[in-house]
C-alpha atoms as a PDB file:
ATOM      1  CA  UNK A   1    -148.080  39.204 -69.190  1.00  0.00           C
ATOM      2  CA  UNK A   2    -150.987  39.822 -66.535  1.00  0.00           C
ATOM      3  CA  UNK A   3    -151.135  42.933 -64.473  1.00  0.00           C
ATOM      4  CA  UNK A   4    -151.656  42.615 -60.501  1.00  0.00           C
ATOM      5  CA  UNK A   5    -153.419  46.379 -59.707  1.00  0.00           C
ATOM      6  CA  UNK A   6    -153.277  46.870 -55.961  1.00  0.00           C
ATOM      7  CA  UNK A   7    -157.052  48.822 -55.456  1.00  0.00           C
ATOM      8  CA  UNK A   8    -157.213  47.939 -51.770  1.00  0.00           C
ATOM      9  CA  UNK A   9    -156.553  50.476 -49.502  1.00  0.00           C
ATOM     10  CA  UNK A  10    -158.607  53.302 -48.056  1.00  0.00           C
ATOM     11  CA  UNK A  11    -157.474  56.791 -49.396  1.00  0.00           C
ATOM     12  CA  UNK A  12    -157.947  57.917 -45.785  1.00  0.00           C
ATOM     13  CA  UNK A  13    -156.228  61.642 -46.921  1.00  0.00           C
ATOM     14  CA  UNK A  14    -158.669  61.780 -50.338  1.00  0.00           C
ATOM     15  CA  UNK A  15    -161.635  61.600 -47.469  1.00  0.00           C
ATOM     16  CA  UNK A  16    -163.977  63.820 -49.865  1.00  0.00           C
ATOM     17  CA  UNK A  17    -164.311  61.320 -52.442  1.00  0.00           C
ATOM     18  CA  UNK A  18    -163.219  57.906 -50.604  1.00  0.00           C
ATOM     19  CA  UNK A  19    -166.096  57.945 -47.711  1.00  0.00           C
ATOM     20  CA  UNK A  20    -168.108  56.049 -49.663  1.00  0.00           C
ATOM     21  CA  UNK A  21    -166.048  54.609 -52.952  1.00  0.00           C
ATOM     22  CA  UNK A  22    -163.064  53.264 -52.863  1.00  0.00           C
ATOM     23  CA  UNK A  23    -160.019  55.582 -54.131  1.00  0.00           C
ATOM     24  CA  UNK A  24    -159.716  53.537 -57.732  1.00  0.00           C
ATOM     25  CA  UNK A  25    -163.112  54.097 -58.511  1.00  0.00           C
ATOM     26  CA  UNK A  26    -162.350  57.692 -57.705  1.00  0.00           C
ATOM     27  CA  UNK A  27    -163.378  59.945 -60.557  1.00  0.00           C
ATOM     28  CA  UNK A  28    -161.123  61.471 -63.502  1.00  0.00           C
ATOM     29  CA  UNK A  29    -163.364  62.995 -66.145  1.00  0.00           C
ATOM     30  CA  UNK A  30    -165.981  60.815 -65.771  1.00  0.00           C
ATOM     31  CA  UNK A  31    -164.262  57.309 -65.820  1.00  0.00           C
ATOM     32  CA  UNK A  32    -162.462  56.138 -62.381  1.00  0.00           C
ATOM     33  CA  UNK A  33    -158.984  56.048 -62.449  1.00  0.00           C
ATOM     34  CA  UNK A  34    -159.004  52.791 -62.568  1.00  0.00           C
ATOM     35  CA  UNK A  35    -159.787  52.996 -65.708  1.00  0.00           C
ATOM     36  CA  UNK A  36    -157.591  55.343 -66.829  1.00  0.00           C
ATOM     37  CA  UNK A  37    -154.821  53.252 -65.151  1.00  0.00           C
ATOM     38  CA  UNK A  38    -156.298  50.011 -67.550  1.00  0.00           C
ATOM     39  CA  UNK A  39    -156.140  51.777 -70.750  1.00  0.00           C
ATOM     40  CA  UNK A  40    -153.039  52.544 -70.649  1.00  0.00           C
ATOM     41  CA  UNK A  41    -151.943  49.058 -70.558  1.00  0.00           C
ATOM     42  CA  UNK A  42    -154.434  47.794 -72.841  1.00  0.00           C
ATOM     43  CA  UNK A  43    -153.133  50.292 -75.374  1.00  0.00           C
ATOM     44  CA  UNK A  44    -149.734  48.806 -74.735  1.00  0.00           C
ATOM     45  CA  UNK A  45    -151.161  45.297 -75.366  1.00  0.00           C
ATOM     46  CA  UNK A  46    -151.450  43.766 -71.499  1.00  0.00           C
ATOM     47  CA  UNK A  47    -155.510  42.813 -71.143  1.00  0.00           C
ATOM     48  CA  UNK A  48    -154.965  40.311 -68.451  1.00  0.00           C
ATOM     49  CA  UNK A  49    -155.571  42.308 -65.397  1.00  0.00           C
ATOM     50  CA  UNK A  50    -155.939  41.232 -61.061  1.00  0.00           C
ATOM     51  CA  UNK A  51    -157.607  43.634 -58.844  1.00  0.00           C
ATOM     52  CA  UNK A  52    -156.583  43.344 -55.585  1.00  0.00           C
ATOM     53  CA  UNK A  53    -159.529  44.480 -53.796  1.00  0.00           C
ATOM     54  CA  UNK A  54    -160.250  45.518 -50.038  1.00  0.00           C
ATOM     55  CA  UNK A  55    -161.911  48.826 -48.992  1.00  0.00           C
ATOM     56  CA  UNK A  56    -165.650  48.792 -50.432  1.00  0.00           C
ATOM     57  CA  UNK A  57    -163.801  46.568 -53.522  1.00  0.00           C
ATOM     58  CA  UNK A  58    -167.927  45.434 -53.767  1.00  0.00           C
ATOM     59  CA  UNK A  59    -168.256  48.584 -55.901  1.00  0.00           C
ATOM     60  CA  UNK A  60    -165.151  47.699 -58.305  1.00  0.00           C
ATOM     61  CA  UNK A  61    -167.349  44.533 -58.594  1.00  0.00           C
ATOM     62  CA  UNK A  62    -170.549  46.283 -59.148  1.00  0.00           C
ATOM     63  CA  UNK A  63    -168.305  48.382 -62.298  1.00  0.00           C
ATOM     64  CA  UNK A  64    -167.228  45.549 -64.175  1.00  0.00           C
ATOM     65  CA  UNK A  65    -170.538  43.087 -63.863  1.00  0.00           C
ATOM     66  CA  UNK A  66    -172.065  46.476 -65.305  1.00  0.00           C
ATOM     67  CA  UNK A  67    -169.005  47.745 -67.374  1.00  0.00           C
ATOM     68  CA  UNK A  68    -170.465  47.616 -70.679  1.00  0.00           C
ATOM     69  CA  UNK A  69    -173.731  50.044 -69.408  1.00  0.00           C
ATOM     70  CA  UNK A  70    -171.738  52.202 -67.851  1.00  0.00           C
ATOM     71  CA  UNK A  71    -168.973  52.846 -70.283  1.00  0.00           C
ATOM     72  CA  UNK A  72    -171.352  52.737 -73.645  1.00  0.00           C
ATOM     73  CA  UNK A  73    -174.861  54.470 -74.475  1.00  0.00           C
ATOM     74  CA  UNK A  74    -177.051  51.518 -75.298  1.00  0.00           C
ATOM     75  CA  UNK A  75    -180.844  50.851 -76.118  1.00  0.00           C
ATOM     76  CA  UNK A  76    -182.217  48.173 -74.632  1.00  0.00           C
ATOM     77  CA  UNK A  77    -185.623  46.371 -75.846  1.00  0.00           C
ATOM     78  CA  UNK A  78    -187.993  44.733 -72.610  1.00  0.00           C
ATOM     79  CA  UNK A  79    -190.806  42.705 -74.078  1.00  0.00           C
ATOM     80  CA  UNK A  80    -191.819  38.957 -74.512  1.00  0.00           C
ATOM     81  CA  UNK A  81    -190.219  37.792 -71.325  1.00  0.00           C
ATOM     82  CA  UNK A  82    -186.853  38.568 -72.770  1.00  0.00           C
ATOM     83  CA  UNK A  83    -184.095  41.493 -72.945  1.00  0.00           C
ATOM     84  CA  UNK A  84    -181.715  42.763 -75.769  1.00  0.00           C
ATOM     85  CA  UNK A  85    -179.228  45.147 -75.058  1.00  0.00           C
ATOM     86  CA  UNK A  86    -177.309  46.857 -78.057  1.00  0.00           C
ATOM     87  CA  UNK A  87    -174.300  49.072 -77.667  1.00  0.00           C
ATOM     88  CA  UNK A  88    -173.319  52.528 -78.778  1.00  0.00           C
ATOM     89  CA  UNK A  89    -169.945  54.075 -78.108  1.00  0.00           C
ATOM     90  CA  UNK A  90    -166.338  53.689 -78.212  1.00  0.00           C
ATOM     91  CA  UNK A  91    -165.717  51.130 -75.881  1.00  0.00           C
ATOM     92  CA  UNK A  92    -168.305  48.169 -77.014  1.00  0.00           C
ATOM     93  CA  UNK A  93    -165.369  46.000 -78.852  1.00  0.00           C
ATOM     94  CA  UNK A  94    -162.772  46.187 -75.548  1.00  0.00           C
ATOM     95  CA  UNK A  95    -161.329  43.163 -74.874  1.00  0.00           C
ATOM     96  CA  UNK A  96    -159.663  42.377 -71.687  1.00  0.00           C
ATOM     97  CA  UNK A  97    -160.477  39.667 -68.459  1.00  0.00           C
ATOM     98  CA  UNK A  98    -160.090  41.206 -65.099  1.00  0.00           C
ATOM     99  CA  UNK A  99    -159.767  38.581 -61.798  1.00  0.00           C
ATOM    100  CA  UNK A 100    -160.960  40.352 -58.744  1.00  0.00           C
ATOM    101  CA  UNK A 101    -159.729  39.390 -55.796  1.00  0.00           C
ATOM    102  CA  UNK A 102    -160.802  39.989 -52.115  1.00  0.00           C
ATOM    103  CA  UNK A 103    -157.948  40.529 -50.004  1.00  0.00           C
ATOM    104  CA  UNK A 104    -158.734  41.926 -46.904  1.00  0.00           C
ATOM    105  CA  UNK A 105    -159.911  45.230 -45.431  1.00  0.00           C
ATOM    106  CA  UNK A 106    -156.780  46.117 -43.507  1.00  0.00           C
ATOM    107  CA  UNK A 107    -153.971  44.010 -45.461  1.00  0.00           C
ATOM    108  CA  UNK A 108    -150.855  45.440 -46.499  1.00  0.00           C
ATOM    109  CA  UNK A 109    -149.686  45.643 -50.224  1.00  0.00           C
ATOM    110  CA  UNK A 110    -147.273  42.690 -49.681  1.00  0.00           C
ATOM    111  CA  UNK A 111    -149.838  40.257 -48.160  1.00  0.00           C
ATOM    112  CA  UNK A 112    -152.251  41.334 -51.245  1.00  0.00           C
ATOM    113  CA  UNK A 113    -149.703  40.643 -53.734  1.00  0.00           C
ATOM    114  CA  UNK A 114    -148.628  37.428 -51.647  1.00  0.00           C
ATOM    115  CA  UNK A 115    -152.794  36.345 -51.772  1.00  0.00           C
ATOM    116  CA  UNK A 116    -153.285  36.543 -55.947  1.00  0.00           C
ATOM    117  CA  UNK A 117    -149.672  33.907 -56.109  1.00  0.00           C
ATOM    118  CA  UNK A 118    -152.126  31.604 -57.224  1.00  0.00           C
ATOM    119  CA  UNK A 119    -153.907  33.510 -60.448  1.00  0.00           C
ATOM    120  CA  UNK A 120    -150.547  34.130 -61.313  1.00  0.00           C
ATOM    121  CA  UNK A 121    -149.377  31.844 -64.237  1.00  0.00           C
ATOM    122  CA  UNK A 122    -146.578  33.206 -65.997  1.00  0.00           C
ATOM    123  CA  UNK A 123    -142.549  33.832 -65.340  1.00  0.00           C
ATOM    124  CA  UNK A 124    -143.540  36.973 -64.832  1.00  0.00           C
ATOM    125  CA  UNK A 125    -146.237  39.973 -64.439  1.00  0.00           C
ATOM    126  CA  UNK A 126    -146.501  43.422 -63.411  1.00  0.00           C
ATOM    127  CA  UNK A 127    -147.899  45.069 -60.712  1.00  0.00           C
ATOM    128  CA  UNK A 128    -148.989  48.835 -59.916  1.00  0.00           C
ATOM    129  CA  UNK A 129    -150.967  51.022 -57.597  1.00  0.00           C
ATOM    130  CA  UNK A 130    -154.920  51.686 -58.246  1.00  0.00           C
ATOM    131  CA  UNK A 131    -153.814  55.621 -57.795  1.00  0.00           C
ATOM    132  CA  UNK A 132    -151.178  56.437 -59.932  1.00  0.00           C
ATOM    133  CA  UNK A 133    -150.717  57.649 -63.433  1.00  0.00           C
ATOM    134  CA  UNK A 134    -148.165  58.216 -66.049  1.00  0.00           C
ATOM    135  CA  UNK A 135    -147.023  57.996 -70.114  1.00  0.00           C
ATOM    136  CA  UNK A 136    -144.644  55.829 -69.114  1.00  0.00           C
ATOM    137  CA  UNK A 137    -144.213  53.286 -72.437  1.00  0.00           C
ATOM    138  CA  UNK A 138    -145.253  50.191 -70.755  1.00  0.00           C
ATOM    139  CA  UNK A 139    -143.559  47.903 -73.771  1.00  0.00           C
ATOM    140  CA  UNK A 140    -140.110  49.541 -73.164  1.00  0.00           C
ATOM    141  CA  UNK A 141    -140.626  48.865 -68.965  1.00  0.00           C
ATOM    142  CA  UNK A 142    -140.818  45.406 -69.693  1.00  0.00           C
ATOM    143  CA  UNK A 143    -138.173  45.488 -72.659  1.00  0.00           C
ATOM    144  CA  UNK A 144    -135.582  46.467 -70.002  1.00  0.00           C
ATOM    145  CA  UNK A 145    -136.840  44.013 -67.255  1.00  0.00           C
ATOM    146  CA  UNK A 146    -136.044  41.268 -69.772  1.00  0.00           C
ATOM    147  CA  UNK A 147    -132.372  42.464 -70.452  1.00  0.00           C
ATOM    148  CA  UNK A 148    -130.663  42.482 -66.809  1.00  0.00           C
ATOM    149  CA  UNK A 149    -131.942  38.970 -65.489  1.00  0.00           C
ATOM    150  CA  UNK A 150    -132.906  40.036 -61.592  1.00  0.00           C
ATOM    151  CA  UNK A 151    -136.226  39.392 -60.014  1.00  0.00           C
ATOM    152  CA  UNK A 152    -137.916  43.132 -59.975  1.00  0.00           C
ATOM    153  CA  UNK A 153    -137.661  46.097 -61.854  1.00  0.00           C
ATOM    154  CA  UNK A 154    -139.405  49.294 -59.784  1.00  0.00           C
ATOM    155  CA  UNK A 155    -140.041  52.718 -62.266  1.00  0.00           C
ATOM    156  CA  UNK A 156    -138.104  55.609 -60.965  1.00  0.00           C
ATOM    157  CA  UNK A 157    -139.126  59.059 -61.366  1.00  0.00           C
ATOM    158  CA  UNK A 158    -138.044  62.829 -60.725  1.00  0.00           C
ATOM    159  CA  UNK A 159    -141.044  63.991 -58.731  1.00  0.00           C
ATOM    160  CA  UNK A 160    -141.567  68.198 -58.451  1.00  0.00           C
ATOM    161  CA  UNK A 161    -141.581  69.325 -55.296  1.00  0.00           C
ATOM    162  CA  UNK A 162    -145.224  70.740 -54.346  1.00  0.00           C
ATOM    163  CA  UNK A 163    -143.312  74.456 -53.481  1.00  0.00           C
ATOM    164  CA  UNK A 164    -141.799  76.648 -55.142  1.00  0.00           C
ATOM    165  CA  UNK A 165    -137.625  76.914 -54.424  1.00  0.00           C
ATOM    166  CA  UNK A 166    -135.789  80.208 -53.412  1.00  0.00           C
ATOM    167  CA  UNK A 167    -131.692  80.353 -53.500  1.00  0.00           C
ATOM    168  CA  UNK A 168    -130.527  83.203 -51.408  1.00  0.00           C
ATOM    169  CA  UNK A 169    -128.127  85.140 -50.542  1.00  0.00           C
ATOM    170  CA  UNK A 170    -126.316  87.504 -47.990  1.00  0.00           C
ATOM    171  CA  UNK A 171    -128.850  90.229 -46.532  1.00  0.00           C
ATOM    172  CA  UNK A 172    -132.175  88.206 -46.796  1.00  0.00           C
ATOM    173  CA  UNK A 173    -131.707  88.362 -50.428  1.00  0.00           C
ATOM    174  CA  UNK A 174    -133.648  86.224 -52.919  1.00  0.00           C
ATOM    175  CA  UNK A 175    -131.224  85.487 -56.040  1.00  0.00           C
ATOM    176  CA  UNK A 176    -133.076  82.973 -58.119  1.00  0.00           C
ATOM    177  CA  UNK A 177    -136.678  81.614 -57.513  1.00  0.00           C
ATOM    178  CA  UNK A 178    -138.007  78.400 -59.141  1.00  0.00           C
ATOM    179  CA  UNK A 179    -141.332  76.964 -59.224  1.00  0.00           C
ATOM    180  CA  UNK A 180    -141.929  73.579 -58.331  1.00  0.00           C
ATOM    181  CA  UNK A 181    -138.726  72.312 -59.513  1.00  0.00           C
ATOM    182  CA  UNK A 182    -137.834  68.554 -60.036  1.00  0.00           C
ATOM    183  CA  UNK A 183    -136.206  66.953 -57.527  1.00  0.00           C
ATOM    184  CA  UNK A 184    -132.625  65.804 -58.096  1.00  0.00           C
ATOM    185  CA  UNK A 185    -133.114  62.212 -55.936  1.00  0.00           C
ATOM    186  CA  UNK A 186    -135.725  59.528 -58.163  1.00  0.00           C
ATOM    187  CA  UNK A 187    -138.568  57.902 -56.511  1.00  0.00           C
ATOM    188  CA  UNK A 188    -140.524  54.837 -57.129  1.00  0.00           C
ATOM    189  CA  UNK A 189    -143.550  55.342 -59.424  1.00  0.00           C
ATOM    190  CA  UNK A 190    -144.748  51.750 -59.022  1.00  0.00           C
ATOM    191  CA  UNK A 191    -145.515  50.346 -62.526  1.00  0.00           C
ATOM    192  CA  UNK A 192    -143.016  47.318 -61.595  1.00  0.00           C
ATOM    193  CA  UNK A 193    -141.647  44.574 -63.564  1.00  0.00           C
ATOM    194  CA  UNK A 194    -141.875  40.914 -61.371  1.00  0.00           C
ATOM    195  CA  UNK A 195    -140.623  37.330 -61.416  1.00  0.00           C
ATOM    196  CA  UNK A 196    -142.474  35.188 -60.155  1.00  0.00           C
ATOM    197  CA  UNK A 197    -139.340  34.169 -57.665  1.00  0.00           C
ATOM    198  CA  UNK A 198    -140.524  37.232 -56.289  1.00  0.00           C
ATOM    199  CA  UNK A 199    -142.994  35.100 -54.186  1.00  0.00           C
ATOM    200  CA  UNK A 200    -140.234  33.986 -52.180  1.00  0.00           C
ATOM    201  CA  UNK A 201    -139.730  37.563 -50.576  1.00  0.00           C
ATOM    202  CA  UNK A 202    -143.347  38.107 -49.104  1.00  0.00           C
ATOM    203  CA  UNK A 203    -144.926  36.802 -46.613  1.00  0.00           C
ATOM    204  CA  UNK A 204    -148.853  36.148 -45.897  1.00  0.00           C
ATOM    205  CA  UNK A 205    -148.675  38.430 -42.507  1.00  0.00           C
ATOM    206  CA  UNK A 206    -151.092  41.040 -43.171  1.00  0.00           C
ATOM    207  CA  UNK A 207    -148.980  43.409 -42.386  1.00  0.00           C
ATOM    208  CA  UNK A 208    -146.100  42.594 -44.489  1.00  0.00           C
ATOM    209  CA  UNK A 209    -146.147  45.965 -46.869  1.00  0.00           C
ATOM    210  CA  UNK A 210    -144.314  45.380 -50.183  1.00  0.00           C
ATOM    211  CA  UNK A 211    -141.885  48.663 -50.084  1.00  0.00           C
ATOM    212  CA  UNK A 212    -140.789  47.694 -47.145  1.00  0.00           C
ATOM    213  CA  UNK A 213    -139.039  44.151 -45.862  1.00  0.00           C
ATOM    214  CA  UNK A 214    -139.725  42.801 -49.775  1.00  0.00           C
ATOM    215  CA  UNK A 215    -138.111  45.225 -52.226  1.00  0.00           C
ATOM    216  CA  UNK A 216    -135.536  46.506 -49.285  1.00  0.00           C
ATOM    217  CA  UNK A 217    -134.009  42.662 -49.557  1.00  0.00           C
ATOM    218  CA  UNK A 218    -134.346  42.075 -53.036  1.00  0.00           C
ATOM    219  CA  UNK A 219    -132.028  45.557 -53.268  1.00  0.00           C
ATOM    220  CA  UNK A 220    -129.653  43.969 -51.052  1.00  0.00           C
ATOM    221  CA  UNK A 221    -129.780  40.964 -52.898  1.00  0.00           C
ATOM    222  CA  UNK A 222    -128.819  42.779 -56.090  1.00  0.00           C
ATOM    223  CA  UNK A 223    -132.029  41.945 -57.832  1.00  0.00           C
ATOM    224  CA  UNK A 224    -133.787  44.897 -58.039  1.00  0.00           C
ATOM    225  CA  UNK A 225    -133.372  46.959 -61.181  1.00  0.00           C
ATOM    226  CA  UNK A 226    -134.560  51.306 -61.757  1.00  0.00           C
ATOM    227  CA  UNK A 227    -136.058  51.739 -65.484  1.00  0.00           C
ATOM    228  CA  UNK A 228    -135.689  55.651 -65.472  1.00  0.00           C
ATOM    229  CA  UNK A 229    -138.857  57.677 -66.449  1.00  0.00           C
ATOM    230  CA  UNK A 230    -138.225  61.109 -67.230  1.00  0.00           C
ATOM    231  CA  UNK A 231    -142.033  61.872 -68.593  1.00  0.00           C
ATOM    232  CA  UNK A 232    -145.558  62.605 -66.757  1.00  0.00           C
ATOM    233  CA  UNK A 233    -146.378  60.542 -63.305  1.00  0.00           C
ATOM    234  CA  UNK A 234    -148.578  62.074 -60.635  1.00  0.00           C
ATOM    235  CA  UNK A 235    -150.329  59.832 -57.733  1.00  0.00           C
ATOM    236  CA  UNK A 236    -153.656  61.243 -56.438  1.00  0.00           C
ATOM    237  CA  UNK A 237    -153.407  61.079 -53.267  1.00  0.00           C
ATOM    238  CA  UNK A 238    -155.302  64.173 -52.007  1.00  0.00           C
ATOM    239  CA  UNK A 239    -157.687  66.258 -53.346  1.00  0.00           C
ATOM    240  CA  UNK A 240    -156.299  69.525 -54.921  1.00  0.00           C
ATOM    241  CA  UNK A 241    -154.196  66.546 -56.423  1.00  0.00           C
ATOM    242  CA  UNK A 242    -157.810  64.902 -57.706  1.00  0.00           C
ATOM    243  CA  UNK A 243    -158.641  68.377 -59.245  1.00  0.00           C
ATOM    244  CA  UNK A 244    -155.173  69.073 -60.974  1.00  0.00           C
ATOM    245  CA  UNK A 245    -156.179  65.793 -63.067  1.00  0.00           C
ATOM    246  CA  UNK A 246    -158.935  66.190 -63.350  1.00  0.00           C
ATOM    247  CA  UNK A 247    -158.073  69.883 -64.699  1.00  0.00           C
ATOM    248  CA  UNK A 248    -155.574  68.128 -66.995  1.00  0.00           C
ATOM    249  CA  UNK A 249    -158.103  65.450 -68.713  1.00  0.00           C
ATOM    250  CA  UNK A 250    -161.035  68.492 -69.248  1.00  0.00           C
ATOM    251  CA  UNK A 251    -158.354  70.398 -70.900  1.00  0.00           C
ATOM    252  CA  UNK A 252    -157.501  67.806 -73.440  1.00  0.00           C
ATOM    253  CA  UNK A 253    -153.973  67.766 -72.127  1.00  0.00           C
ATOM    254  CA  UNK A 254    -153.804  64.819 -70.178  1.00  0.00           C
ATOM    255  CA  UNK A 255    -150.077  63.211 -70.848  1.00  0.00           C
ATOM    256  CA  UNK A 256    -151.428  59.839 -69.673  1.00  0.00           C
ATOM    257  CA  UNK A 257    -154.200  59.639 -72.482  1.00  0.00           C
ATOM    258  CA  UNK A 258    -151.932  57.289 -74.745  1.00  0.00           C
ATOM    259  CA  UNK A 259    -154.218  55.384 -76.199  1.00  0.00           C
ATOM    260  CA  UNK A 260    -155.821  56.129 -79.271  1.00  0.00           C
ATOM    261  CA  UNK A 261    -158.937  58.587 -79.545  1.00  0.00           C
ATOM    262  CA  UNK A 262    -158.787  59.458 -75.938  1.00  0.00           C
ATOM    263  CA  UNK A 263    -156.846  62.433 -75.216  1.00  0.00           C
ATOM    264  CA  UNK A 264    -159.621  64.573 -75.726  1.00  0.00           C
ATOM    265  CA  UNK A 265    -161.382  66.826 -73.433  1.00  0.00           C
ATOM    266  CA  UNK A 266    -164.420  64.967 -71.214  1.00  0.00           C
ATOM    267  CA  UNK A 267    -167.187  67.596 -72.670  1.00  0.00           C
ATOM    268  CA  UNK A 268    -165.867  66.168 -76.273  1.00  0.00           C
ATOM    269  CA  UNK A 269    -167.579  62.583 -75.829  1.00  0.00           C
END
């Protein structure tokens, strides 16, 4: 099943490290989150990725045509008109295809998912944002989409509220005070499950945003299904959100680190 990673928009509130990438290639321990977004459904066994790209998506390019340098030490021999380049490192026998896609500076997520129809050739695929990440098991995401037969399954989440809650009482009194709690109401995490019918529900109008006119119909439609994560997902969308992961992945605790050999801390190698 091929996954559709939407990597085009701007990060306009992560302005410290978007002005000049764009907010995938954004920086967690060393490797963009893009990356870390990738290995986590590699480890699950989907290799078949499509970037939608927009915002400065020349430097996603510029990653991948130089992926192997940049993610391996390597010694290279010049000499004789020729050049031999041999790999050292953990990530020299990866094996995945990426399509990237241009689609559009200013398009919404709908109109980029609408663009890639084409690359698409399955029943099905899955689709997620170039921002967010989570131990979600991918296998069991698309287990469930299989059983209950509607077009999209959206992940739903708890998220913690960013303040800490007080319950009062009479006289200004604080009774109970709790830190960041979980919220009781689940939002959408991305990491979706599609049908391809799914196509039939956005439009090409750049500004046709996917969580909008698309997945508000296919709920009234009935066919839009929750697959309820209770586990780790945090977007980055600002940066003292950028520095709690990247806090998280030089600890060695990252939650998202599934795959093998990788939840270590970034000074470990």
């Amino acid at each position: 099943m091929q996954v559709v990673i939407l990597c085009g928009g701007q990060g306009t509130r992560l302005r410290e490290e978007t002005e000049f990438r764009p907010k995938p290639m954004v920086e967690i321990g060393g490797y963009p989150i893009l990356w870390h977004i990738m290995m986590s459904y590699i480890h699950y066994g989907y290799s078949d990725f499509i970037l939608c790209l927009g915002y400065r998506g020349n430097l996603i390019k510029e990653y991948f045509l130089d992926y192997e340098a940049m993610n391996n030490d390597f010694t290279i021999h010049i000499g004789n008109g020729s050049k031999s380049i041999e790999l050292h490192g953990a990530y020299q026998k990866q094996d995945f295809r990426v399509t990237l896609a241009n689609t559009g500076l200013d398009t919404m997520t709908g109109a980029r998912v609408k663009q890639i129809e084409h690359y698409i050739t399955g029943d099905s695929f899955m689709l997620t944002y170039g921002d967010g990440l989570s131990d979600i098991n991918l296998r069991s995401l698309t287990e469930f989409h299989q059983t209950h037969g509607r077009i999209a399954t959206v992940s739903a989440v708890n998220p913690a509220s960013r303040f800490g809650v007080l319950e009062m009482g009479g006289d200004q009194q604080v009774k109970r005070f709790i830190e960041k709690p979980k919220s009781e109401t689940r939002t959408s995490a991305g990491f979706f499950v599609l049908n391809r019918r799914v196509f039939d529900y956005i439009s090409l109008d750049p500004g046709c945003t996917f969580e909008r006119e698309p997945l508000e119909q296919l709920a009234l439609d009935d066919q839009l299904a929750a697959y309820q994560h209770d586990g780790f997902f945090y977007a980055m969308d600002t940066y003292r959100e950028y520095l709690y992961l990247n806090d998280l992945w030089s600890s060695g605790a990252a939650p998202w680190a599934v795959w093998d050999g990788q939840k270590r801390a970034a000074s470990g190698g």
